[in-house]
PDB file of N, CA and C in Angstrom:
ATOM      1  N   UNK A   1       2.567 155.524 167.253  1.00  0.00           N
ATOM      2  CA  UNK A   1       2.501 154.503 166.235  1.00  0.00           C
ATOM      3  C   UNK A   1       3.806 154.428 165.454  1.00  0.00           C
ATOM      4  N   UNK A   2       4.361 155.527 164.984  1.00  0.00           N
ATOM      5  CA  UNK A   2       5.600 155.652 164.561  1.00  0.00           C
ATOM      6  C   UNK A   2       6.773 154.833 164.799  1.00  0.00           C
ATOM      7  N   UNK A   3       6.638 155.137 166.864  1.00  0.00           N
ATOM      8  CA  UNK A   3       7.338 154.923 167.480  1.00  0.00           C
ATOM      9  C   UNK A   3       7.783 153.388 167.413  1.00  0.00           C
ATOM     10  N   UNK A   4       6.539 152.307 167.582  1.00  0.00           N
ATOM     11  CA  UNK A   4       6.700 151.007 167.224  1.00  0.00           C
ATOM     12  C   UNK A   4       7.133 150.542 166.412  1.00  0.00           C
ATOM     13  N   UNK A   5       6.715 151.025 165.023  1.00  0.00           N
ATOM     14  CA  UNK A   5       7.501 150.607 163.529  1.00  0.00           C
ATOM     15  C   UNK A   5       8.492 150.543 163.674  1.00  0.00           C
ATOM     16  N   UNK A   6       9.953 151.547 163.803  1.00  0.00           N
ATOM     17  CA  UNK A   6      11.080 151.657 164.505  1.00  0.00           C
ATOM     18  C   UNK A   6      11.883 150.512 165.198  1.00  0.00           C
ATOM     19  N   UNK A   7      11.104 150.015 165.993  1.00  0.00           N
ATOM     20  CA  UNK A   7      11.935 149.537 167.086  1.00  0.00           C
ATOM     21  C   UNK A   7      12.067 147.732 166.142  1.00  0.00           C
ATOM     22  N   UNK A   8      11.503 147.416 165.130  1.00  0.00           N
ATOM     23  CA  UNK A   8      12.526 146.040 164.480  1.00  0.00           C
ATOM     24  C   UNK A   8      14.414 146.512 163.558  1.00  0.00           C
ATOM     25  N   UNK A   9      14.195 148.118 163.498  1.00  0.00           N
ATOM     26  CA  UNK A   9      15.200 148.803 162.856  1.00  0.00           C
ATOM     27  C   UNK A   9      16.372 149.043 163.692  1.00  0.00           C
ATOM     28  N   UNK A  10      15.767 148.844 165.173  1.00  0.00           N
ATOM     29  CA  UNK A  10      16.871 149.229 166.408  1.00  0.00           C
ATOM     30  C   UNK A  10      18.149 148.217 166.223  1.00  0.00           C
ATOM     31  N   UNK A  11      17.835 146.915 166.542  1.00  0.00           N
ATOM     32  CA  UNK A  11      18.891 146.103 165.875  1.00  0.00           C
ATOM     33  C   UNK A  11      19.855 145.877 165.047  1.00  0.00           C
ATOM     34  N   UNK A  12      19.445 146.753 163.701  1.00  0.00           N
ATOM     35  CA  UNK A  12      20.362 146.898 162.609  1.00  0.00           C
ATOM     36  C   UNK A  12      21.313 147.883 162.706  1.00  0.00           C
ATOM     37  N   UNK A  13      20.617 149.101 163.579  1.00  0.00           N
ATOM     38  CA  UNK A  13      21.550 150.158 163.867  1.00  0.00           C
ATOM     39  C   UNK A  13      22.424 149.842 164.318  1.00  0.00           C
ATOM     40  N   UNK A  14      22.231 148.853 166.010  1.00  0.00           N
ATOM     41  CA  UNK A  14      23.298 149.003 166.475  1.00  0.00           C
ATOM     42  C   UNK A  14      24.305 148.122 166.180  1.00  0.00           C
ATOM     43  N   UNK A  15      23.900 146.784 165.044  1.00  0.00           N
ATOM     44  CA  UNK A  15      24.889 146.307 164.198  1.00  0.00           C
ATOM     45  C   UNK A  15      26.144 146.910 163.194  1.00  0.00           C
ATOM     46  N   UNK A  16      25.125 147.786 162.654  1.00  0.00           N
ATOM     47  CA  UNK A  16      25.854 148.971 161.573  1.00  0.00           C
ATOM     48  C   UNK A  16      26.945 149.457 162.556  1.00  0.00           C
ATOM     49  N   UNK A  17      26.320 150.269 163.524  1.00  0.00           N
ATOM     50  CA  UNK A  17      27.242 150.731 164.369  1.00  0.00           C
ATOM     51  C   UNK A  17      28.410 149.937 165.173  1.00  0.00           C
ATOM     52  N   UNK A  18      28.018 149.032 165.254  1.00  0.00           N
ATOM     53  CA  UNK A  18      29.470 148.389 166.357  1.00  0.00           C
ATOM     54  C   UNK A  18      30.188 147.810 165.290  1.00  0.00           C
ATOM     55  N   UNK A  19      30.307 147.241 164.109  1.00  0.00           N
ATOM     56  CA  UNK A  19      30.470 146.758 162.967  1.00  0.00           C
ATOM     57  C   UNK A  19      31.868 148.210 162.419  1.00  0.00           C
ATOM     58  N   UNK A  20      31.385 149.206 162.428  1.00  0.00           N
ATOM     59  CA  UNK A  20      32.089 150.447 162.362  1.00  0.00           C
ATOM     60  C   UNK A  20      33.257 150.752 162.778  1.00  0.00           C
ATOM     61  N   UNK A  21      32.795 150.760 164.729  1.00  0.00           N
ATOM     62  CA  UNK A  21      33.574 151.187 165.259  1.00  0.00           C
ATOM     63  C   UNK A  21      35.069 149.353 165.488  1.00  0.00           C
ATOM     64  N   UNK A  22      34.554 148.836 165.104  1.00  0.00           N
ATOM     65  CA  UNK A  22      35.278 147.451 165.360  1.00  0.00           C
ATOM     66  C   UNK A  22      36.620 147.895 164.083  1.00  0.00           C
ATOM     67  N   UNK A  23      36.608 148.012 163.547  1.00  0.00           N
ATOM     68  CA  UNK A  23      37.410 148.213 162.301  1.00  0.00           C
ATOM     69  C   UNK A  23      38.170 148.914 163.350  1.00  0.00           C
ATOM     70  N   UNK A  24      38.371 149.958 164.000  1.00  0.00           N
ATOM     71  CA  UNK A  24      39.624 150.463 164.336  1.00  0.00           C
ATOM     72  C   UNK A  24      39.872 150.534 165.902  1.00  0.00           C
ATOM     73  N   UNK A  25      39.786 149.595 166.311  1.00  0.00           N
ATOM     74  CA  UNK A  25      39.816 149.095 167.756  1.00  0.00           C
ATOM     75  C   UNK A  25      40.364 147.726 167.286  1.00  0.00           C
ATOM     76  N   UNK A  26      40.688 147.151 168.715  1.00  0.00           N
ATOM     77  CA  UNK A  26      41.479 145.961 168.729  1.00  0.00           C
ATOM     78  C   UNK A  26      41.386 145.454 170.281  1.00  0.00           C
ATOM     79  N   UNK A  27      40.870 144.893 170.561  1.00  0.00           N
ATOM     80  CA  UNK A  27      40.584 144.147 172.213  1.00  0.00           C
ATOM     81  C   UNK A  27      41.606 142.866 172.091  1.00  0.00           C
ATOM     82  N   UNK A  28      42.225 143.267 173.380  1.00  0.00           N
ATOM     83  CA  UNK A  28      43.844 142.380 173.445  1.00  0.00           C
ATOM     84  C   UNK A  28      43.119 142.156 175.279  1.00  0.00           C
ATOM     85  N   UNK A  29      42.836 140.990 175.450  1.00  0.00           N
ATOM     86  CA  UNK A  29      42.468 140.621 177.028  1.00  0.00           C
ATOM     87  C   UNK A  29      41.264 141.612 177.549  1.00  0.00           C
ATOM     88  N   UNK A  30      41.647 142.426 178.207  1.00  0.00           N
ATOM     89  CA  UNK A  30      40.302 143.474 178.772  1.00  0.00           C
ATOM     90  C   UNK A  30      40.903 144.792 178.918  1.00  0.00           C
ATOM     91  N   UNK A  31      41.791 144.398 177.680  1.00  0.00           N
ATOM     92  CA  UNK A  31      42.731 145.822 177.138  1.00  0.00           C
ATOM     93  C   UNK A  31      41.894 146.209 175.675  1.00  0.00           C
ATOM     94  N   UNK A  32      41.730 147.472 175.385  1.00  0.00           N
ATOM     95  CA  UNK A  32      41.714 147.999 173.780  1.00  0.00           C
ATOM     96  C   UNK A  32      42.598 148.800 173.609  1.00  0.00           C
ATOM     97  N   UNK A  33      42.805 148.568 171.939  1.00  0.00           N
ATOM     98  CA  UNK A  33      44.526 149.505 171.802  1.00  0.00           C
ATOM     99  C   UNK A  33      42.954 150.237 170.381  1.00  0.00           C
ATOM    100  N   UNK A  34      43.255 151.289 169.921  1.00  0.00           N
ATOM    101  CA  UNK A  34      42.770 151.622 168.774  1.00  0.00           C
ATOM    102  C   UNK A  34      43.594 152.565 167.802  1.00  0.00           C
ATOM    103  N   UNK A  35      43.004 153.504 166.992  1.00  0.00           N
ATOM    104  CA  UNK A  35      44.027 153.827 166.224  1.00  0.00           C
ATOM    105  C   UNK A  35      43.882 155.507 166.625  1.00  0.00           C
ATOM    106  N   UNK A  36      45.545 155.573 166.183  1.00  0.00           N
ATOM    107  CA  UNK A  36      46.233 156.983 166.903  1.00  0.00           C
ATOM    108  C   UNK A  36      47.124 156.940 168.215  1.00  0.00           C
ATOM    109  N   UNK A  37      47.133 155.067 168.783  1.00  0.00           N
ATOM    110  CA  UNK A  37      47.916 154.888 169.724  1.00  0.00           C
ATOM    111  C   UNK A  37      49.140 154.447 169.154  1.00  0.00           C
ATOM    112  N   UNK A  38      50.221 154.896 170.144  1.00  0.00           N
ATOM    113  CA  UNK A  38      51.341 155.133 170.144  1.00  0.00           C
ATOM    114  C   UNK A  38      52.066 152.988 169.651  1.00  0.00           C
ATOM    115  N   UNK A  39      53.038 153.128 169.591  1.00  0.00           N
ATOM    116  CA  UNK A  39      53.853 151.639 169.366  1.00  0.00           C
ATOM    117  C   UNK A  39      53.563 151.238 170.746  1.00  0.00           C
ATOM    118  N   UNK A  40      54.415 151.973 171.806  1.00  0.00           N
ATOM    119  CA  UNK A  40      54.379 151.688 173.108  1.00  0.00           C
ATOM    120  C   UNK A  40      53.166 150.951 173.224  1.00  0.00           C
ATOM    121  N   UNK A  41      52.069 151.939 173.154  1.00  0.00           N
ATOM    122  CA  UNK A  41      51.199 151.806 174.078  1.00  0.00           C
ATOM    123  C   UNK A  41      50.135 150.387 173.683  1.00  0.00           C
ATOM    124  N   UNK A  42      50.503 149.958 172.260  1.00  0.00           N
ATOM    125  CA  UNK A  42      49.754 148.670 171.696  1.00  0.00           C
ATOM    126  C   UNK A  42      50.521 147.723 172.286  1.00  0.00           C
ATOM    127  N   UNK A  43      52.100 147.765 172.314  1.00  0.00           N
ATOM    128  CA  UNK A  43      52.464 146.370 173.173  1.00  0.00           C
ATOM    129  C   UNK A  43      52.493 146.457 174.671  1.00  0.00           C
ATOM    130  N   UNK A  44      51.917 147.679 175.118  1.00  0.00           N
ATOM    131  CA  UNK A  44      51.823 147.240 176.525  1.00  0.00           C
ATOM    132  C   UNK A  44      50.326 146.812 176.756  1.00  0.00           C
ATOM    133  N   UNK A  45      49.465 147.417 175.409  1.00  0.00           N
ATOM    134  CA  UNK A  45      47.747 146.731 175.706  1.00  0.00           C
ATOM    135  C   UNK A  45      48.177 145.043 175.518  1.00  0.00           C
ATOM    136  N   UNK A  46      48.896 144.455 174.117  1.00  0.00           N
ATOM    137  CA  UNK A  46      48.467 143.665 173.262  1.00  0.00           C
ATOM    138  C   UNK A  46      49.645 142.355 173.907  1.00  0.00           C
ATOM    139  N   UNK A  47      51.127 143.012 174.187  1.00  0.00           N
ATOM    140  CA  UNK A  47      51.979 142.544 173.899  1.00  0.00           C
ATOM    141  C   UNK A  47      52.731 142.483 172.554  1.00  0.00           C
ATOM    142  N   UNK A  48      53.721 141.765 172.133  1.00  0.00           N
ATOM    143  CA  UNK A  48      54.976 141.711 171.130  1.00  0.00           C
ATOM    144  C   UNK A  48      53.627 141.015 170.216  1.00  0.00           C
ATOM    145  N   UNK A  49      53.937 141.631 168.730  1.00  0.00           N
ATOM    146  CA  UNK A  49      53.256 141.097 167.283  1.00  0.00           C
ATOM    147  C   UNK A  49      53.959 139.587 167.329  1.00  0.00           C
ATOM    148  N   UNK A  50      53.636 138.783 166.931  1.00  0.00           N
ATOM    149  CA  UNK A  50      53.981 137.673 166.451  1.00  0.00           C
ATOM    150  C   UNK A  50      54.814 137.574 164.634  1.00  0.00           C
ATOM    151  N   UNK A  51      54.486 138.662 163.935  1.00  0.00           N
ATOM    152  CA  UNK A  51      55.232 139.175 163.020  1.00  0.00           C
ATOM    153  C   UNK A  51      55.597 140.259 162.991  1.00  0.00           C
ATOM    154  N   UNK A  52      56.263 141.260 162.477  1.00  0.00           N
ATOM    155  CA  UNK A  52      56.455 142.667 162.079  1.00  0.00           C
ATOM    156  C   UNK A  52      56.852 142.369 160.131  1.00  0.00           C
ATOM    157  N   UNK A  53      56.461 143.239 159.759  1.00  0.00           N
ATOM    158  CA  UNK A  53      57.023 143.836 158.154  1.00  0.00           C
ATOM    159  C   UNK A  53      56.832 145.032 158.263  1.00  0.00           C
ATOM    160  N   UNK A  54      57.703 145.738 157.077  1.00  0.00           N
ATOM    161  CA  UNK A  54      58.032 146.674 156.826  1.00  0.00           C
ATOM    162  C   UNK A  54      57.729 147.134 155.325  1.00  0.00           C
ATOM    163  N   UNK A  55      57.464 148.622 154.685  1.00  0.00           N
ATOM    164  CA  UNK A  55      57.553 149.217 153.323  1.00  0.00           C
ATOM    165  C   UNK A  55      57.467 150.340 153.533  1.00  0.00           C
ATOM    166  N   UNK A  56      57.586 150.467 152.168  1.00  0.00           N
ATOM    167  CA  UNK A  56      58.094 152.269 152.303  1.00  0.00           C
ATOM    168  C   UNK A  56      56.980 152.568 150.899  1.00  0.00           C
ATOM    169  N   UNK A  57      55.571 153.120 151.616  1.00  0.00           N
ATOM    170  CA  UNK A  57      54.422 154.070 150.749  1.00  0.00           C
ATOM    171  C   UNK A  57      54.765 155.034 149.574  1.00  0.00           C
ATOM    172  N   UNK A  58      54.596 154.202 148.112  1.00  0.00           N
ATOM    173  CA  UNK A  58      55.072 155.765 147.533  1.00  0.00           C
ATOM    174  C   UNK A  58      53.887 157.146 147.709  1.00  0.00           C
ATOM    175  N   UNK A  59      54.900 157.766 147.931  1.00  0.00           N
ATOM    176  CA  UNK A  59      53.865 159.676 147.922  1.00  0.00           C
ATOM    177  C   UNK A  59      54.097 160.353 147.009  1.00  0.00           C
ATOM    178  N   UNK A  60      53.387 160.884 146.406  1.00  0.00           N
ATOM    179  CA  UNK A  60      53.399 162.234 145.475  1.00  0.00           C
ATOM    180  C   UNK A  60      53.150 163.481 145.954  1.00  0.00           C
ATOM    181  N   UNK A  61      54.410 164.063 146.453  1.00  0.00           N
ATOM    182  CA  UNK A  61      53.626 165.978 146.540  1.00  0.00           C
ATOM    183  C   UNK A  61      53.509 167.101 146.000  1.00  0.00           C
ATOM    184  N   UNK A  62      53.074 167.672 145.645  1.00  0.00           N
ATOM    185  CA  UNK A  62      52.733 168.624 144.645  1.00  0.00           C
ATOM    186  C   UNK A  62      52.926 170.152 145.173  1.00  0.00           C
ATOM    187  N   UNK A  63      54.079 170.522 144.390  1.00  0.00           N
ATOM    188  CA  UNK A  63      54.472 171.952 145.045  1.00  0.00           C
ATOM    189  C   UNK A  63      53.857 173.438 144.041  1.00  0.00           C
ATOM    190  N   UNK A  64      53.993 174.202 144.428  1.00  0.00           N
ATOM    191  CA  UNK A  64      53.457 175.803 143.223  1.00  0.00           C
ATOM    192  C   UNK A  64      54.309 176.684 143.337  1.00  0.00           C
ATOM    193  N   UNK A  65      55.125 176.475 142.781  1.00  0.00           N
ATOM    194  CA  UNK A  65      56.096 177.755 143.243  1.00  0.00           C
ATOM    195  C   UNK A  65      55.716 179.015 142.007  1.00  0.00           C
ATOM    196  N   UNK A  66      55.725 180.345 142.987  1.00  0.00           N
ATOM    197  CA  UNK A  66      55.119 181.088 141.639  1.00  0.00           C
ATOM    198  C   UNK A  66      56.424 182.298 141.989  1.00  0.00           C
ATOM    199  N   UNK A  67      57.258 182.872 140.947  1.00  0.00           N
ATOM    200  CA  UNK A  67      58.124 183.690 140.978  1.00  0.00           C
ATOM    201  C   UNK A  67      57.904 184.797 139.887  1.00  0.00           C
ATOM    202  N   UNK A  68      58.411 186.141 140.134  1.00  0.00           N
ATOM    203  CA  UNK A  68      58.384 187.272 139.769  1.00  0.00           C
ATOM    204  C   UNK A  68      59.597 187.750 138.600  1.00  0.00           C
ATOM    205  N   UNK A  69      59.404 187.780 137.153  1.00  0.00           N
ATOM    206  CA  UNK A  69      60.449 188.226 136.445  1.00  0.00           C
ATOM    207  C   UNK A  69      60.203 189.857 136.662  1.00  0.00           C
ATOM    208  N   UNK A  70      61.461 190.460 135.517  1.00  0.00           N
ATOM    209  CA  UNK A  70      61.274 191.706 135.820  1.00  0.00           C
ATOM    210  C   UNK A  70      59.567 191.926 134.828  1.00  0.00           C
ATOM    211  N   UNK A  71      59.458 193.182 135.234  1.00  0.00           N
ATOM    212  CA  UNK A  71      58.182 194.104 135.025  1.00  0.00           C
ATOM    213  C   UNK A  71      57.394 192.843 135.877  1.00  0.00           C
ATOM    214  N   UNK A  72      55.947 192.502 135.028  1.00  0.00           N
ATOM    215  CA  UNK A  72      54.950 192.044 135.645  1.00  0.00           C
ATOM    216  C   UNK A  72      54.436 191.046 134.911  1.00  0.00           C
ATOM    217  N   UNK A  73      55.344 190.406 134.892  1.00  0.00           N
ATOM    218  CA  UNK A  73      55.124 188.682 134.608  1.00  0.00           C
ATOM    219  C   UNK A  73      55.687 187.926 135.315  1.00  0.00           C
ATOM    220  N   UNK A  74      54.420 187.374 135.686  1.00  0.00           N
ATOM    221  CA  UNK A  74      54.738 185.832 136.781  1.00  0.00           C
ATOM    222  C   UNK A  74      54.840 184.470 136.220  1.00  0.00           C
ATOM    223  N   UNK A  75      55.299 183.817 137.082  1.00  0.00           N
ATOM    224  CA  UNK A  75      55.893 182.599 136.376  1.00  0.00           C
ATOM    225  C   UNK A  75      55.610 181.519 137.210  1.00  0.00           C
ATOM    226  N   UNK A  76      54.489 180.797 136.954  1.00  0.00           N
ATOM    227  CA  UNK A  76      54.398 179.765 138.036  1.00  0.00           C
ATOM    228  C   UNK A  76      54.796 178.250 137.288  1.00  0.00           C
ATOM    229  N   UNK A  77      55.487 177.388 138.475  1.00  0.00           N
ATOM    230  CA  UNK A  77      55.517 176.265 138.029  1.00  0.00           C
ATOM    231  C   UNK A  77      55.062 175.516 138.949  1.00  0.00           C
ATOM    232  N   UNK A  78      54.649 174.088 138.291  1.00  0.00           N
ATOM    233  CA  UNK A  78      54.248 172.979 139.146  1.00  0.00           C
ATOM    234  C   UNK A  78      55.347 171.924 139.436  1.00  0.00           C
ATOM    235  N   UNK A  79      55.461 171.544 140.702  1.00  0.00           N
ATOM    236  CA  UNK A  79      56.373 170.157 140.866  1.00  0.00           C
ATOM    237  C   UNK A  79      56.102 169.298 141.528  1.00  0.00           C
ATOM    238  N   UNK A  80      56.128 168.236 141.137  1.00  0.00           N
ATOM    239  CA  UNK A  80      55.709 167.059 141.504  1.00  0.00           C
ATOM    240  C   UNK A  80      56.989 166.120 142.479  1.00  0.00           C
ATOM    241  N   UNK A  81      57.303 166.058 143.379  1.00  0.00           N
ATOM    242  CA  UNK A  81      58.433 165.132 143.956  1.00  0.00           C
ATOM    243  C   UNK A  81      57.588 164.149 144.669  1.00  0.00           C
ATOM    244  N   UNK A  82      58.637 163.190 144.179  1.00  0.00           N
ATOM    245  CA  UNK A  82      58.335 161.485 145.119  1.00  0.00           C
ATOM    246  C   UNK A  82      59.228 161.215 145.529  1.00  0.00           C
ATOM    247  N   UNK A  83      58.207 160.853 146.847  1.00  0.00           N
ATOM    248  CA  UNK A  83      58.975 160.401 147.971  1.00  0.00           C
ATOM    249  C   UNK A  83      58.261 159.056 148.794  1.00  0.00           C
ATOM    250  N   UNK A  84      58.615 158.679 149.573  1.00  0.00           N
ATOM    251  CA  UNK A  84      57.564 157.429 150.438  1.00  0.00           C
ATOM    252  C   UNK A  84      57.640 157.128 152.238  1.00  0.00           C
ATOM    253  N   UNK A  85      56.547 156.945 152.580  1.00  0.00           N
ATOM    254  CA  UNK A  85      56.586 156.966 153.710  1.00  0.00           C
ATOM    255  C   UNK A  85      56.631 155.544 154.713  1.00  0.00           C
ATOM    256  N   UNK A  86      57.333 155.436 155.891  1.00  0.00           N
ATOM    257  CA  UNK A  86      57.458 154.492 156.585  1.00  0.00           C
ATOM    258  C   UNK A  86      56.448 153.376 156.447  1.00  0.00           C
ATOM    259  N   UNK A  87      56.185 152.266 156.567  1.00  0.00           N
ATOM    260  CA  UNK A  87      54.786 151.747 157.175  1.00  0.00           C
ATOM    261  C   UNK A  87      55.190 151.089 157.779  1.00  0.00           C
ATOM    262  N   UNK A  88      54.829 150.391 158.889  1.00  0.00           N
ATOM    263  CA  UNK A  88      55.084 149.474 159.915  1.00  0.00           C
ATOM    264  C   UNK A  88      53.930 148.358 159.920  1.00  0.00           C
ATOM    265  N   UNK A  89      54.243 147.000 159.562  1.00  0.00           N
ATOM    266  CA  UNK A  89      53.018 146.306 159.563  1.00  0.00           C
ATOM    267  C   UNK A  89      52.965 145.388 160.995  1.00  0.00           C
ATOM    268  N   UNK A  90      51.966 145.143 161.679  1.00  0.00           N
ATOM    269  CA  UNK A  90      52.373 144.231 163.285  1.00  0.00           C
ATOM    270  C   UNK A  90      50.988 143.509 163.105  1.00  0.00           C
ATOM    271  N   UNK A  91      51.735 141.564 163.459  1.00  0.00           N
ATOM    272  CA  UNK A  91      50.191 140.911 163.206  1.00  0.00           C
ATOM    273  C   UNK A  91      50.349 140.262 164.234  1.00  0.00           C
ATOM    274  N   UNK A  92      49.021 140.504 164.645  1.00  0.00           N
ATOM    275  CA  UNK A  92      48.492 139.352 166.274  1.00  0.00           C
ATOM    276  C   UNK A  92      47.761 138.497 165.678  1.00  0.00           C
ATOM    277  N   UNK A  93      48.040 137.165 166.055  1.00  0.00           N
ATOM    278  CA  UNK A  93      46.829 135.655 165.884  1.00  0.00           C
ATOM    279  C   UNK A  93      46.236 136.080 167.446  1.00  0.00           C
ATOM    280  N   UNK A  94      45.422 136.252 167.496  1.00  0.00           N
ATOM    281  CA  UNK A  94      44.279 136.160 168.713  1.00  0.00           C
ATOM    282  C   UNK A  94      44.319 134.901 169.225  1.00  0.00           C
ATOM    283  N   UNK A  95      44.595 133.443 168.463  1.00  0.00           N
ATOM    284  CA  UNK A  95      44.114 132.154 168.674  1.00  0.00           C
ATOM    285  C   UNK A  95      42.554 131.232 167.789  1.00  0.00           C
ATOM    286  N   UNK A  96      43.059 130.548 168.013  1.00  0.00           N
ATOM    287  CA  UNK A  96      41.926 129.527 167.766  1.00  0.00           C
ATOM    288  C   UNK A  96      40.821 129.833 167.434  1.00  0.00           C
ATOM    289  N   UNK A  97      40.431 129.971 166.152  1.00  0.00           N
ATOM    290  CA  UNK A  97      38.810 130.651 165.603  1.00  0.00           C
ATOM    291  C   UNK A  97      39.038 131.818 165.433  1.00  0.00           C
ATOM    292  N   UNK A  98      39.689 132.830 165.412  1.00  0.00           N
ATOM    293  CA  UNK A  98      39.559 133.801 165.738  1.00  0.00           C
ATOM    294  C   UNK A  98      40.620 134.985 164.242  1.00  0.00           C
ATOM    295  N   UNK A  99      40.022 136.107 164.543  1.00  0.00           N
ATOM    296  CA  UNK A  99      40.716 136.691 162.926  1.00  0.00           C
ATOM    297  C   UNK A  99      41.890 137.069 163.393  1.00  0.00           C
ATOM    298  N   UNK A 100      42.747 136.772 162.693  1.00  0.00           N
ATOM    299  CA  UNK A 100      44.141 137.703 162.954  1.00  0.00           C
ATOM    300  C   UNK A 100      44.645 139.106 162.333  1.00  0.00           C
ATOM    301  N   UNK A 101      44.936 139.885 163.061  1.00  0.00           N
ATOM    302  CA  UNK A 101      44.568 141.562 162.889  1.00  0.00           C
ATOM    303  C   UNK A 101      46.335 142.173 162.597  1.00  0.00           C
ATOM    304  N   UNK A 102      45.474 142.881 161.464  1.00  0.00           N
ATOM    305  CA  UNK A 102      47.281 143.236 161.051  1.00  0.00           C
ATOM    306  C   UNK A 102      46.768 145.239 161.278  1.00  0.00           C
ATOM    307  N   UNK A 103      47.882 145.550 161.991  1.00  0.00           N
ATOM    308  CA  UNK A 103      48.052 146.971 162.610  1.00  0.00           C
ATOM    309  C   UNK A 103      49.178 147.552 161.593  1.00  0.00           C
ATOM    310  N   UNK A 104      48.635 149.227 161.148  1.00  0.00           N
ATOM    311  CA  UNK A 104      49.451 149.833 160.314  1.00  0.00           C
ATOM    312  C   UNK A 104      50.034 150.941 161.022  1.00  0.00           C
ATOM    313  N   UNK A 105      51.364 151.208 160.970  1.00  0.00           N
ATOM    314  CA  UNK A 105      51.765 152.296 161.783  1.00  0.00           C
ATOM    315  C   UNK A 105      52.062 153.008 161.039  1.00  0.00           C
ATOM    316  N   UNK A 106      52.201 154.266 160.514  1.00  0.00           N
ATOM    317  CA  UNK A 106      52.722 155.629 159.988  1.00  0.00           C
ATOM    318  C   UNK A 106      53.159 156.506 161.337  1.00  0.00           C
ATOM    319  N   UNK A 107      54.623 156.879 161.293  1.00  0.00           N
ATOM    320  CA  UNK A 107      54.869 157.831 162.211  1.00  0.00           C
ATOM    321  C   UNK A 107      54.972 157.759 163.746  1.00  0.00           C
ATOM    322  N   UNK A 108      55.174 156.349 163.967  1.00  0.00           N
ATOM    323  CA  UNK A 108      55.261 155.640 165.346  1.00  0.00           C
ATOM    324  C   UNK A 108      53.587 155.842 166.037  1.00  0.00           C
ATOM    325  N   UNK A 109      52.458 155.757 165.206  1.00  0.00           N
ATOM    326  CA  UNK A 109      50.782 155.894 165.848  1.00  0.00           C
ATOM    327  C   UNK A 109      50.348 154.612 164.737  1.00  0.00           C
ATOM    328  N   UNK A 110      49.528 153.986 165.154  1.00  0.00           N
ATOM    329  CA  UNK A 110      48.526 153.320 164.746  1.00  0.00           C
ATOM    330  C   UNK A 110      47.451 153.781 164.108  1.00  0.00           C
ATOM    331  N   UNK A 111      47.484 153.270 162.340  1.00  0.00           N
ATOM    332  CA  UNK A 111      46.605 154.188 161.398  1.00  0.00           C
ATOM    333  C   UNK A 111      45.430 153.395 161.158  1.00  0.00           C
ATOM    334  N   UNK A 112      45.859 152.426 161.224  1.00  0.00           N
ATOM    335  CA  UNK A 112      44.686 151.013 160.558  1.00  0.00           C
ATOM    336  C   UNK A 112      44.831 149.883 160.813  1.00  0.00           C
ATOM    337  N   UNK A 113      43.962 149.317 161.396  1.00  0.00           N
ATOM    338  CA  UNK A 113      43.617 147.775 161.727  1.00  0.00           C
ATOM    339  C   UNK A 113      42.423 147.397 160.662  1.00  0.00           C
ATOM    340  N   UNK A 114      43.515 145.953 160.451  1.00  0.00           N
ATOM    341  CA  UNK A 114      42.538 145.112 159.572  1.00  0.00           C
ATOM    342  C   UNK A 114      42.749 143.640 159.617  1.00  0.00           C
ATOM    343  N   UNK A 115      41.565 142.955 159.701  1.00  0.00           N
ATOM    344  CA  UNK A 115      41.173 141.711 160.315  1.00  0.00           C
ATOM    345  C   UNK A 115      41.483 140.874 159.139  1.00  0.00           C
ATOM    346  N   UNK A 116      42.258 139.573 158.861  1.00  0.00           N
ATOM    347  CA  UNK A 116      43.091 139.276 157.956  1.00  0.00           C
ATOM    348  C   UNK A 116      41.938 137.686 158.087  1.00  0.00           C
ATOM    349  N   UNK A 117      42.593 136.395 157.806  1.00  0.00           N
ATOM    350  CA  UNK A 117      42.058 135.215 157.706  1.00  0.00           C
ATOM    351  C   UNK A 117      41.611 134.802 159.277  1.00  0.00           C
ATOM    352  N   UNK A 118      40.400 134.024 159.363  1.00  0.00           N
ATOM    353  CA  UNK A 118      40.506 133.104 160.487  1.00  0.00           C
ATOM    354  C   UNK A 118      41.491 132.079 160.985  1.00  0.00           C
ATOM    355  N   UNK A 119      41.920 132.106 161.936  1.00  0.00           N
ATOM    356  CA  UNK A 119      43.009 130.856 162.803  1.00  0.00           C
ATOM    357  C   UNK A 119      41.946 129.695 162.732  1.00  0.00           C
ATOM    358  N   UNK A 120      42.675 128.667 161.967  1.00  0.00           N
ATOM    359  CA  UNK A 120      41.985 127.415 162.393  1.00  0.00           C
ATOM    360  C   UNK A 120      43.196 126.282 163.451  1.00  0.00           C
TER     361      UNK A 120
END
C-alpha cells in the first residue's frame, strides 16, 4: 500500500534530479563537456565560444604565523593578504529558443556553467 502512494512522487524526483545535474553539464551536439573539464577538451566537445571575457576574483588568505621570543612567550600573528584569481568567462548561443550558457574557468578546468537569457 505504501508502495502505491509513492509512485505520483516518482516524477518529481526525477525532475529534482535532472534539474541538478543540468546545472553543470553542457550538451554541445551528442557531445557533453561538464565541469572539471579541461579548456581543450570543451572546444573540442563544443567548439570556439562565440565570446570570451576575462577578471581577476578578489581572494582573501589568511595566514598564522606563530613565533618564539626568548624564554616562553609566543607570539602569534594574523595576516590577511589579497590577492585574485584568473576567471575565464566562455559563452555559447546554442541557437534559436534556446539558453545561452556562460562557462567559468579557474585554472585552465571548468568550474561553473550557467544558463544566461533565452535566444530569440
Amino acid at each position: 500500500m505504501l508502495r502505491t502512494s509513492l509512485y505520483p512522487l516518482l516524477p518529481l524526483a526525477l525532475i529534482s534530479i535532472s534539474l541538478g545535474c543540468q546545472a553543470d553539464t553542457l550538451r554541445c551536439g551528442t557531445k557533453v563537456t561538464q565541469t572539471g573539464d579541461t579548456k581543450a577538451e570543451v572546444i573540442a566537445k563544443c567548439g570556439d565560444p562565440v565570446f570570451t571575457d576575462h577578471y581577476c576574483a578578489p581572494m582573501t588568505t589568511n595566514l598564522q604565523i606563530q613565533a618564539t621570543q626568548q624564554g616562553d612567550n609566543n607570539i602569534q600573528n594574523n595576516i590577511a593578504i589579497q590577492s585574485c584569481q584568473d576567471v575565464d568567462i566562455w559563452t555559447y548561443e546554442p541557437g534559436k529558443g534556446k539558453f545561452i550558457q556562460h562557462l567559468y574557468f579557474t585554472e585552465g578546468r571548468l568550474r561553473r556553467i550557467e544558463r544566461g537569457d533565452r535566444v530569440d
